[in-house]
N, C-alpha and C. Protein backbone atom coordinates (compact mmCIF):
# COMPACT_ATOMS: atom_id res chain seq x y z
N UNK A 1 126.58 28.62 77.64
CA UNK A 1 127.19 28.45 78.94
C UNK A 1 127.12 29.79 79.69
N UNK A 2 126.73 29.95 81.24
CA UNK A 2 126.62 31.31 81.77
C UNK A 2 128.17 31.75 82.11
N UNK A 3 127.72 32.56 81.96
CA UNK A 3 129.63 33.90 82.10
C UNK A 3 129.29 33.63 83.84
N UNK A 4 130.76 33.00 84.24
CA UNK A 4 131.42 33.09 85.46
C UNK A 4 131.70 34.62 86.26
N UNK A 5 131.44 35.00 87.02
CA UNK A 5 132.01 36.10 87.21
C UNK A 5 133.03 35.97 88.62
N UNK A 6 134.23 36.78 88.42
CA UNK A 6 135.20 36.82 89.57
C UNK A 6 134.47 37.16 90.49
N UNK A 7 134.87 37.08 91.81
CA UNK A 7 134.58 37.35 93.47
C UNK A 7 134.68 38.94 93.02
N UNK A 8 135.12 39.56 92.83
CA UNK A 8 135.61 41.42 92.86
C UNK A 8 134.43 41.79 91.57
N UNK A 9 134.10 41.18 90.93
CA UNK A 9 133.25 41.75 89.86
C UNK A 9 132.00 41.77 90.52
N UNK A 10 131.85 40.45 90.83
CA UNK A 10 130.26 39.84 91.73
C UNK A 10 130.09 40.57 92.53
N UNK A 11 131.03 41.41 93.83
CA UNK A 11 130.79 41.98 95.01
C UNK A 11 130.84 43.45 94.21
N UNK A 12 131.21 44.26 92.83
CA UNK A 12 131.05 45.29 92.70
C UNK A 12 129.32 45.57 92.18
N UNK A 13 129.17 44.55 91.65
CA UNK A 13 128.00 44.99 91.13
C UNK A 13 126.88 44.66 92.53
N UNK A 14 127.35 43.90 93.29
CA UNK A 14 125.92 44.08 94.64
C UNK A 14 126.18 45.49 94.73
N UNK A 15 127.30 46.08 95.12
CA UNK A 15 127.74 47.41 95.56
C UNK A 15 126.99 48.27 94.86
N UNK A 16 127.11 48.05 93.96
CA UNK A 16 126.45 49.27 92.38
C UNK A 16 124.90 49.21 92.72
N UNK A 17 124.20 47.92 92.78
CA UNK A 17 122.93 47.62 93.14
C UNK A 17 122.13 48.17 94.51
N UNK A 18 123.18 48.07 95.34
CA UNK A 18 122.99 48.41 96.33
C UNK A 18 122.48 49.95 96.71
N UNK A 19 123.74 50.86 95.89
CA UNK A 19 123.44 52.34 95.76
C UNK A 19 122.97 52.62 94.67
N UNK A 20 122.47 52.10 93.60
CA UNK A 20 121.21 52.05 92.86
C UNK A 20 120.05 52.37 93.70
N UNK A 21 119.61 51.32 94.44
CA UNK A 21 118.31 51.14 95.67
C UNK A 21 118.78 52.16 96.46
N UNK A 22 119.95 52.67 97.14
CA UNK A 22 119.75 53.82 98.25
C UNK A 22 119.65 55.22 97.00
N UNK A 23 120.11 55.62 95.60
CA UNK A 23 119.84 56.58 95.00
C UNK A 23 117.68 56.62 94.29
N UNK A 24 117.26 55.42 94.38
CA UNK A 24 116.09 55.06 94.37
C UNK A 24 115.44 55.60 95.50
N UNK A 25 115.99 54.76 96.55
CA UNK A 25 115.01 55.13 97.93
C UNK A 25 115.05 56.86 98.32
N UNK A 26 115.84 57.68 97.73
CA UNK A 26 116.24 58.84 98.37
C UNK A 26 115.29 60.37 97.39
N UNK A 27 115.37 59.52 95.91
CA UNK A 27 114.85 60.63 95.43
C UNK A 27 113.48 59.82 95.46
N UNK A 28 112.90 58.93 95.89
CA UNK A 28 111.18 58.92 96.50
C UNK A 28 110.79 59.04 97.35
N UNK A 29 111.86 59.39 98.53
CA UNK A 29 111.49 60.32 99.88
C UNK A 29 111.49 62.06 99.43
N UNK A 30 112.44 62.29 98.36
CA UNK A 30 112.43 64.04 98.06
C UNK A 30 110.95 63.77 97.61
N UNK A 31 110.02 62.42 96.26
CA UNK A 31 109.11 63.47 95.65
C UNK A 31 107.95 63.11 96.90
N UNK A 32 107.82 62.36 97.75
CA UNK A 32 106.90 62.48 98.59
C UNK A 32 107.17 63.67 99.75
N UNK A 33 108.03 64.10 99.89
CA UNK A 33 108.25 65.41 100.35
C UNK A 33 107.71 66.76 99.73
N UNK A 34 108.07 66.52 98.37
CA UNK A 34 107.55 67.26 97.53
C UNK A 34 106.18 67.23 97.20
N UNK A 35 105.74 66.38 97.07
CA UNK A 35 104.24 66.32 96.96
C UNK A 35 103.68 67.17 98.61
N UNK A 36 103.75 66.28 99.40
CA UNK A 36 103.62 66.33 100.62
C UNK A 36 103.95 68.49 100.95
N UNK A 37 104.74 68.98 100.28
CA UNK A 37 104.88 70.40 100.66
C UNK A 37 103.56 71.14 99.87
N UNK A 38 103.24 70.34 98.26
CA UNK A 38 102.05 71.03 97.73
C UNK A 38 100.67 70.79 98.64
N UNK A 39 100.42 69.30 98.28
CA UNK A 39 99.24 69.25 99.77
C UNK A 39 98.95 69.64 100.79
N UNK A 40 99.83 69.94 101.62
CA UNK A 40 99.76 70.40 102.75
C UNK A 40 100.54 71.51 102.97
N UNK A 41 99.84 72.82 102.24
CA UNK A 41 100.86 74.03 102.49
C UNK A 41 101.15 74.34 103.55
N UNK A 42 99.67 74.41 104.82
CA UNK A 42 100.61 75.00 105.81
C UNK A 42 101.36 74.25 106.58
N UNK A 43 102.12 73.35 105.97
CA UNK A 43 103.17 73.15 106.51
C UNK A 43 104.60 72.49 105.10
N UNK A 44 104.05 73.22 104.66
CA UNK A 44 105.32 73.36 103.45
C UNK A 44 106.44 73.89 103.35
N UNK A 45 106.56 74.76 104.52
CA UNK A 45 108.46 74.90 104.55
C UNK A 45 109.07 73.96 105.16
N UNK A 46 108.64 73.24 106.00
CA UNK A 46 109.08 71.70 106.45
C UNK A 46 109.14 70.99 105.69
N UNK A 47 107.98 70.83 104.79
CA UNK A 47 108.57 69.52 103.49
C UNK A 47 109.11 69.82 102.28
N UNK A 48 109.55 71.47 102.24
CA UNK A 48 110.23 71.55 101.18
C UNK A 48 112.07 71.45 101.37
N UNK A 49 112.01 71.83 102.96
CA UNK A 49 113.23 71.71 103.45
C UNK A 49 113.82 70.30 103.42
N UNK A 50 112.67 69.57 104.09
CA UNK A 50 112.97 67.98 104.22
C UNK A 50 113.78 67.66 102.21
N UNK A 51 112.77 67.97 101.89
CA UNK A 51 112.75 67.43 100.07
C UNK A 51 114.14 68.08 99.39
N UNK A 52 114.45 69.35 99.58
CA UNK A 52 116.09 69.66 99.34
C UNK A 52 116.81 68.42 100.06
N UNK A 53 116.84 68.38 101.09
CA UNK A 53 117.97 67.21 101.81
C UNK A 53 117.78 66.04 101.14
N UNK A 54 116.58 65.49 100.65
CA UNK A 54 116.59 64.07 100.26
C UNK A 54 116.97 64.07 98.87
N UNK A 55 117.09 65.10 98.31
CA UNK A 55 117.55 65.47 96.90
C UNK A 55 119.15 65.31 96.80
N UNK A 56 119.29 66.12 98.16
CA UNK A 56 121.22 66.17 98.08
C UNK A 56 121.68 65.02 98.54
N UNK A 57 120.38 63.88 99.34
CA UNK A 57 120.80 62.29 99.53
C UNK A 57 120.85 61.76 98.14
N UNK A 58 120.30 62.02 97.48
CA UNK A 58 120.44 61.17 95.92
C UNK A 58 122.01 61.27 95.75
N UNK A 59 121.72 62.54 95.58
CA UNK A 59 123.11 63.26 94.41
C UNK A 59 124.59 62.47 95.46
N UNK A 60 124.45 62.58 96.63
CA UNK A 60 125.50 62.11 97.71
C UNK A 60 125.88 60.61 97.37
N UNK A 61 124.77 59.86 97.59
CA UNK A 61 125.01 58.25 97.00
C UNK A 61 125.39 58.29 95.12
N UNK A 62 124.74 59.02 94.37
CA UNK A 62 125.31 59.27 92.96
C UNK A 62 127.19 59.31 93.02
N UNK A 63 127.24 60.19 93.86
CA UNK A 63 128.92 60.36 94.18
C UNK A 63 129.20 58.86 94.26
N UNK A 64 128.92 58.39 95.46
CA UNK A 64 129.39 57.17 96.01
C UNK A 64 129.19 56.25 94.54
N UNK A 65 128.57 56.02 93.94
CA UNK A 65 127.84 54.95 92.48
C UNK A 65 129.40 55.49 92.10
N UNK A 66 129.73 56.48 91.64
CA UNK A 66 130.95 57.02 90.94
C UNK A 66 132.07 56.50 91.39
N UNK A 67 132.45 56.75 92.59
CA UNK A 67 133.14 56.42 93.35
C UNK A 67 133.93 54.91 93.36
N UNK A 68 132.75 54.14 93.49
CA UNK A 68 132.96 52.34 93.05
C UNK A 68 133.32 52.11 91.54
N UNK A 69 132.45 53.02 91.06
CA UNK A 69 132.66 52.69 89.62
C UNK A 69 134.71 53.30 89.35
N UNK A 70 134.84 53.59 89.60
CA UNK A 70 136.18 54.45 89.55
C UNK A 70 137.29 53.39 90.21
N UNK A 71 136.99 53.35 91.55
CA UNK A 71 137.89 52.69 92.64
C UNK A 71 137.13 51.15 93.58
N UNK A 72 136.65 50.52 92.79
CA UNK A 72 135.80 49.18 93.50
C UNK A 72 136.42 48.57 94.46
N UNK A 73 138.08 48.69 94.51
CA UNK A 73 138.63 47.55 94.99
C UNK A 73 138.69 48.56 96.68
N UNK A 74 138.14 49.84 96.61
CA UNK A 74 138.56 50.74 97.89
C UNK A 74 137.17 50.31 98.74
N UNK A 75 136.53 49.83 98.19
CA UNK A 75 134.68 49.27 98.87
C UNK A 75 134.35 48.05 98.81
N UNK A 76 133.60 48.00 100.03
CA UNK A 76 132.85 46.84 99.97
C UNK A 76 131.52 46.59 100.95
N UNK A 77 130.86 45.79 101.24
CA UNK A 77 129.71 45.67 101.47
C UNK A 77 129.76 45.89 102.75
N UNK A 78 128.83 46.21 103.25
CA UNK A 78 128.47 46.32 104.84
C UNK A 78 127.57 45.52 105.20
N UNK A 79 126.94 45.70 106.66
CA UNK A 79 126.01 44.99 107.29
C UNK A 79 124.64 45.50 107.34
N UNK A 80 124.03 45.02 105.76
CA UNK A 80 122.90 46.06 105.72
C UNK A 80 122.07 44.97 104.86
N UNK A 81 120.90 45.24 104.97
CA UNK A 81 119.72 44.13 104.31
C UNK A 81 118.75 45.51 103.31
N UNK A 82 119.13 44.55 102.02
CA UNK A 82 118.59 46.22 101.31
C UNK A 82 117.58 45.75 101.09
N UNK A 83 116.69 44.43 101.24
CA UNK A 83 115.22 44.42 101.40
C UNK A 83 114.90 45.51 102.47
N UNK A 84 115.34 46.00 103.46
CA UNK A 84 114.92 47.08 104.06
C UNK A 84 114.61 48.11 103.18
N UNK A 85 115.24 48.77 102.03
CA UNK A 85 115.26 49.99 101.48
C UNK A 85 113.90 49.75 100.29
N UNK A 86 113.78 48.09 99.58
CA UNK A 86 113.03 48.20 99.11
C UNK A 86 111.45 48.03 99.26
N UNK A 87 111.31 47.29 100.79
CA UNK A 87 110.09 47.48 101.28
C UNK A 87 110.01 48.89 101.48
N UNK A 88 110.29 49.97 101.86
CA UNK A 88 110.16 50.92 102.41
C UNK A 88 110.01 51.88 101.27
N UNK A 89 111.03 51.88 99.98
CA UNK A 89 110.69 52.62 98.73
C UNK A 89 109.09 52.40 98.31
N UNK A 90 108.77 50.81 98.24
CA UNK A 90 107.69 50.98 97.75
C UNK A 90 106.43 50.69 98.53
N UNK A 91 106.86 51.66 99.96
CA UNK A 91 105.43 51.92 100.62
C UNK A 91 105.87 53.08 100.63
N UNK A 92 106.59 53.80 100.48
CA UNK A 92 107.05 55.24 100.16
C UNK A 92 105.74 55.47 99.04
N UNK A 93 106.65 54.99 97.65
CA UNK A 93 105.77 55.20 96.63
C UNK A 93 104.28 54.87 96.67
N UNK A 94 103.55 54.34 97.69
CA UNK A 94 102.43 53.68 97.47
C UNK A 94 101.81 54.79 97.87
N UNK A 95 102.43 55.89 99.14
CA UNK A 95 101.54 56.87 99.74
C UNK A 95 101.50 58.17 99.02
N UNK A 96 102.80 57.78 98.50
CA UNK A 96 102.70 59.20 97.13
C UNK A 96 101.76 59.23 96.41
N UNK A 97 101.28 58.01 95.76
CA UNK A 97 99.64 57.90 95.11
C UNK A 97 98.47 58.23 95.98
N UNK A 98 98.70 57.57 97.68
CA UNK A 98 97.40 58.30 98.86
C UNK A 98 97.18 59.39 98.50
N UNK A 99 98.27 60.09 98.92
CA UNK A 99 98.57 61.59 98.80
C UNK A 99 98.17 62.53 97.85
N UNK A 100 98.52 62.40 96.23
CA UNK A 100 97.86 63.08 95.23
C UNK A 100 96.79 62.70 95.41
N UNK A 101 96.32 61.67 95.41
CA UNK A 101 94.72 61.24 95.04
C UNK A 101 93.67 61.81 96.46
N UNK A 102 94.35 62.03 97.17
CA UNK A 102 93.60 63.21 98.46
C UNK A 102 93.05 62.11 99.41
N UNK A 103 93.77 60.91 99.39
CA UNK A 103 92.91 59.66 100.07
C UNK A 103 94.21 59.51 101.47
N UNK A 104 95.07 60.83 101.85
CA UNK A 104 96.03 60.53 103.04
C UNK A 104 95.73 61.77 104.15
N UNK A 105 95.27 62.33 105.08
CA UNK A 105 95.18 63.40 105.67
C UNK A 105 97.00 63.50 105.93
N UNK A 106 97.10 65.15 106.45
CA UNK A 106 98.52 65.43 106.71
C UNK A 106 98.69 64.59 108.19
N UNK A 107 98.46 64.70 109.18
CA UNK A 107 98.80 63.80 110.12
C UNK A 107 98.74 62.41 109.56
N UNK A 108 98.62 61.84 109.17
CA UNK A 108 99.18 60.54 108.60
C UNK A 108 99.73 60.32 107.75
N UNK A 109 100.15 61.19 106.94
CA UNK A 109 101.37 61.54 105.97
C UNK A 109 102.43 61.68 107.04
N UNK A 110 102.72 62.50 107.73
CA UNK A 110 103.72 62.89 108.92
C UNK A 110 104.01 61.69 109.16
N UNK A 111 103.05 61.04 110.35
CA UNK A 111 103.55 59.69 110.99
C UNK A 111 103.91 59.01 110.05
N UNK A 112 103.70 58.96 108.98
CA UNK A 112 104.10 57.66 107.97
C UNK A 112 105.63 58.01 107.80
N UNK A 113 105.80 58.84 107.42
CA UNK A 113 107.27 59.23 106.99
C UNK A 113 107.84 59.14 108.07
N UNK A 114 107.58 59.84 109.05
CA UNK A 114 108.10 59.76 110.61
C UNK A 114 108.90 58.87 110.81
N UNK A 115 108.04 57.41 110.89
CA UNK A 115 107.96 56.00 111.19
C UNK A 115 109.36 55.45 109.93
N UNK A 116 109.28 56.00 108.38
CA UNK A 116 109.68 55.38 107.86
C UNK A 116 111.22 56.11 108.20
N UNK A 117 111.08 57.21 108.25
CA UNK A 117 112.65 57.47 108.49
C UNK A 117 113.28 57.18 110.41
N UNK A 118 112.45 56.50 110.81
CA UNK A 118 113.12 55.73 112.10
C UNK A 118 113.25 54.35 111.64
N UNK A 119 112.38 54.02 110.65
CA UNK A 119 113.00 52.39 110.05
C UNK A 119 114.35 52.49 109.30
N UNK A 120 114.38 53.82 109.09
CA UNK A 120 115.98 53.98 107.96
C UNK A 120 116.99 54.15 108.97
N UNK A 121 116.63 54.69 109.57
CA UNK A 121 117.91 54.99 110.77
C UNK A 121 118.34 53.99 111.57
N UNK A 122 117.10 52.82 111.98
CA UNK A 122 117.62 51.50 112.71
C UNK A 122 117.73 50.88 111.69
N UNK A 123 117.97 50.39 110.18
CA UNK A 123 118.53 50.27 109.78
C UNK A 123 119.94 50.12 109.47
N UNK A 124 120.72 51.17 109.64
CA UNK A 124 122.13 51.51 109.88
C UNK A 124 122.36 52.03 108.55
N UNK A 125 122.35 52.80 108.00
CA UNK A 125 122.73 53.14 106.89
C UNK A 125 123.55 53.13 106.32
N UNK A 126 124.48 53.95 107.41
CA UNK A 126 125.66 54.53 107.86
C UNK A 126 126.77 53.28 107.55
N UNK A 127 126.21 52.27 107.79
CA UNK A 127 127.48 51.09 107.85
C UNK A 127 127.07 50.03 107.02
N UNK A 128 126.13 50.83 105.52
CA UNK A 128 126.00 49.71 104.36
C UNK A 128 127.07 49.57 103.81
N UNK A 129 127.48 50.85 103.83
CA UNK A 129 129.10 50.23 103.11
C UNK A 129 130.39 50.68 103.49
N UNK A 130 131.17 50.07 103.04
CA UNK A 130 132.80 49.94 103.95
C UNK A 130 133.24 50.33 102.78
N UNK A 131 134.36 51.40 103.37
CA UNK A 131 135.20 51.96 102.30
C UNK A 131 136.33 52.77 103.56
N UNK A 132 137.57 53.00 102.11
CA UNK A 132 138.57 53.61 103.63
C UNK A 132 138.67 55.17 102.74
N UNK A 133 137.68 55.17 101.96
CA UNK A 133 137.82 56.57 101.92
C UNK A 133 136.96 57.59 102.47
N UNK A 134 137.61 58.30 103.64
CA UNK A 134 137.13 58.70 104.95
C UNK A 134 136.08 59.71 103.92
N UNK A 135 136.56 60.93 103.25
CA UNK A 135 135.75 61.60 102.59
C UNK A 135 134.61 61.08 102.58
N UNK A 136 134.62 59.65 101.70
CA UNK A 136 133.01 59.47 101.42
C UNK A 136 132.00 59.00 102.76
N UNK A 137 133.23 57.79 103.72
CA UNK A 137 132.47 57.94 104.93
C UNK A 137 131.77 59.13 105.28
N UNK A 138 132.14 60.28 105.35
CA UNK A 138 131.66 61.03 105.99
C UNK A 138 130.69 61.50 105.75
N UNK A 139 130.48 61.47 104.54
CA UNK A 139 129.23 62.10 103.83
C UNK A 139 128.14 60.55 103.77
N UNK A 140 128.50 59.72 104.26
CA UNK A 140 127.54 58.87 104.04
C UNK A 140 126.95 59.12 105.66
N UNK A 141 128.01 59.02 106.49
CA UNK A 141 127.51 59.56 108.36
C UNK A 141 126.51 60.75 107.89
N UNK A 142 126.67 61.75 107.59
CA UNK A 142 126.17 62.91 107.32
C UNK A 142 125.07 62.35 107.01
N UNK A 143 124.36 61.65 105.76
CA UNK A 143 123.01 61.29 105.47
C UNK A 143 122.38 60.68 106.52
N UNK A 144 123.20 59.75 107.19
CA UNK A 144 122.48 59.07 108.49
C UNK A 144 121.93 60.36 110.03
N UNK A 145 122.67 61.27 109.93
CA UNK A 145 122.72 62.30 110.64
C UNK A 145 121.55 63.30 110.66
N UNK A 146 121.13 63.59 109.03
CA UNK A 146 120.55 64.20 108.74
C UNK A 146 118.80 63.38 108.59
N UNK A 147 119.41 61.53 108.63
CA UNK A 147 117.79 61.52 108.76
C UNK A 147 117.26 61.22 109.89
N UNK A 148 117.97 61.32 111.15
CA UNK A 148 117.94 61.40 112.46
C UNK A 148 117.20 63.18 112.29
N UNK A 149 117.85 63.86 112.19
CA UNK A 149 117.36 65.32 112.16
C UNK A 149 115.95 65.52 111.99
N UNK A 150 115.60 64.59 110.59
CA UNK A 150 114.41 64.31 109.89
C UNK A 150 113.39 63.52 110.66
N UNK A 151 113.62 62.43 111.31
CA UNK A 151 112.79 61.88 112.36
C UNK A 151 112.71 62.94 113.62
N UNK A 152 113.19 63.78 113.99
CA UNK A 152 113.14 64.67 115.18
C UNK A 152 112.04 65.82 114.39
N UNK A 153 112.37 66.18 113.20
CA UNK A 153 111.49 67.42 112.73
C UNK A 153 110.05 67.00 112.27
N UNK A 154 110.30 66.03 111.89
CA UNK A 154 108.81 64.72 111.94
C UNK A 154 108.03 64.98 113.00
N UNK A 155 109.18 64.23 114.07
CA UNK A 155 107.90 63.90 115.47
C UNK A 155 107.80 65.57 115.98
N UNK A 156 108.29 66.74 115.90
CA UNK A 156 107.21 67.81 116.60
C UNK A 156 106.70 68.49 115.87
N UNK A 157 106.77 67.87 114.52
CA UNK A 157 105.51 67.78 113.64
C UNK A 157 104.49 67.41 114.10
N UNK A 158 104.48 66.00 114.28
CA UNK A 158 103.36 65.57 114.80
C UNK A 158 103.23 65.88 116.29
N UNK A 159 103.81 66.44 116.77
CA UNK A 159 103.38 67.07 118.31
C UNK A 159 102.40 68.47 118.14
N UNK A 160 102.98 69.29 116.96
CA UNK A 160 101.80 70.78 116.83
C UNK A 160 100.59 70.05 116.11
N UNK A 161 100.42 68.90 115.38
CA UNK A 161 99.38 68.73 114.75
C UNK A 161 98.17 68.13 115.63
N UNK A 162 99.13 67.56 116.71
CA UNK A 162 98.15 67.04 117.82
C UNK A 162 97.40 67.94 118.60
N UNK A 163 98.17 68.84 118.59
CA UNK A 163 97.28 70.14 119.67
C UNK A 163 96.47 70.59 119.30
């Protein structure tokens, strides 16, 4: 017979799943950053900078994984479609293979990421999940903040590469 699960168990583990896929999606934007800083040195203080931030996005949602796991009944789901995060992880990952294998020039590495971190941002990130603990709000605003930053340092990226 299958194990029933309560309403509060069922909605913790989407939760858990959920920031599973955003601690997924975050450290395969750091290693395509990372890759992306070896390939293309001259412009590798941009993607090594980018790749610290998407590193401290992992570790930030890691908090949050903790967080639920600790206090579930303080969270709950937002208005967010995490088929967004996983189409996007794994065209993330698909260009990370372009990329080593020397089959991506840097201007289309740029726009790609560009593009993908304006799909994260209309997304809403920011309001996948509901919680009243302002602390973690904030640091979840903060990631949304910072990949706004990231789409701006993107596009005049691709503005010097055009010239």
């Amino acid at each position: 017979m299958p194990m029933v699960r309560e309403p509060r168990e069922e909605q913790t583990k989407q939760l858990l799943d959920l920031v599973d896929l955003f601690i997924e999606n975050e450290t395969a934007m750091h290693r395509y950053y990372e890759v992306c800083a070896t390939r293309f040195s001259e412009s590798g203080a941009v993607f090594s900078h980018l790749a610290r931030q998407e590193a401290e996005h992992a570790d930030l949602f890691r908090k949050v994984r903790a967080s639920i796991e600790e206090k579930p009944e303080l969270w709950s789901l937002g208005r967010y479609h995490p088929q967004t995060v996983r189409v996007t992880m794994n065209e993330v990952q698909g260009q990370i293979r372009e990329i080593v294998e020397g089959r991506t020039n840097r201007f289309y590495a740029v726009t790609f990421i560009r593009d993908v971190e304006q799909s994260l941002i209309e997304s809403d990130l920011a309001n996948a999940f509901e919680t009243s603990l302002q602390d973690m709000r904030s640091r979840i605003v903060i990631v949304q903040n910072q990949t706004l930053q990231h789409r701006d340092t993107l596009a005049a990226l691709v503005e010097r590469l055009r010239l």
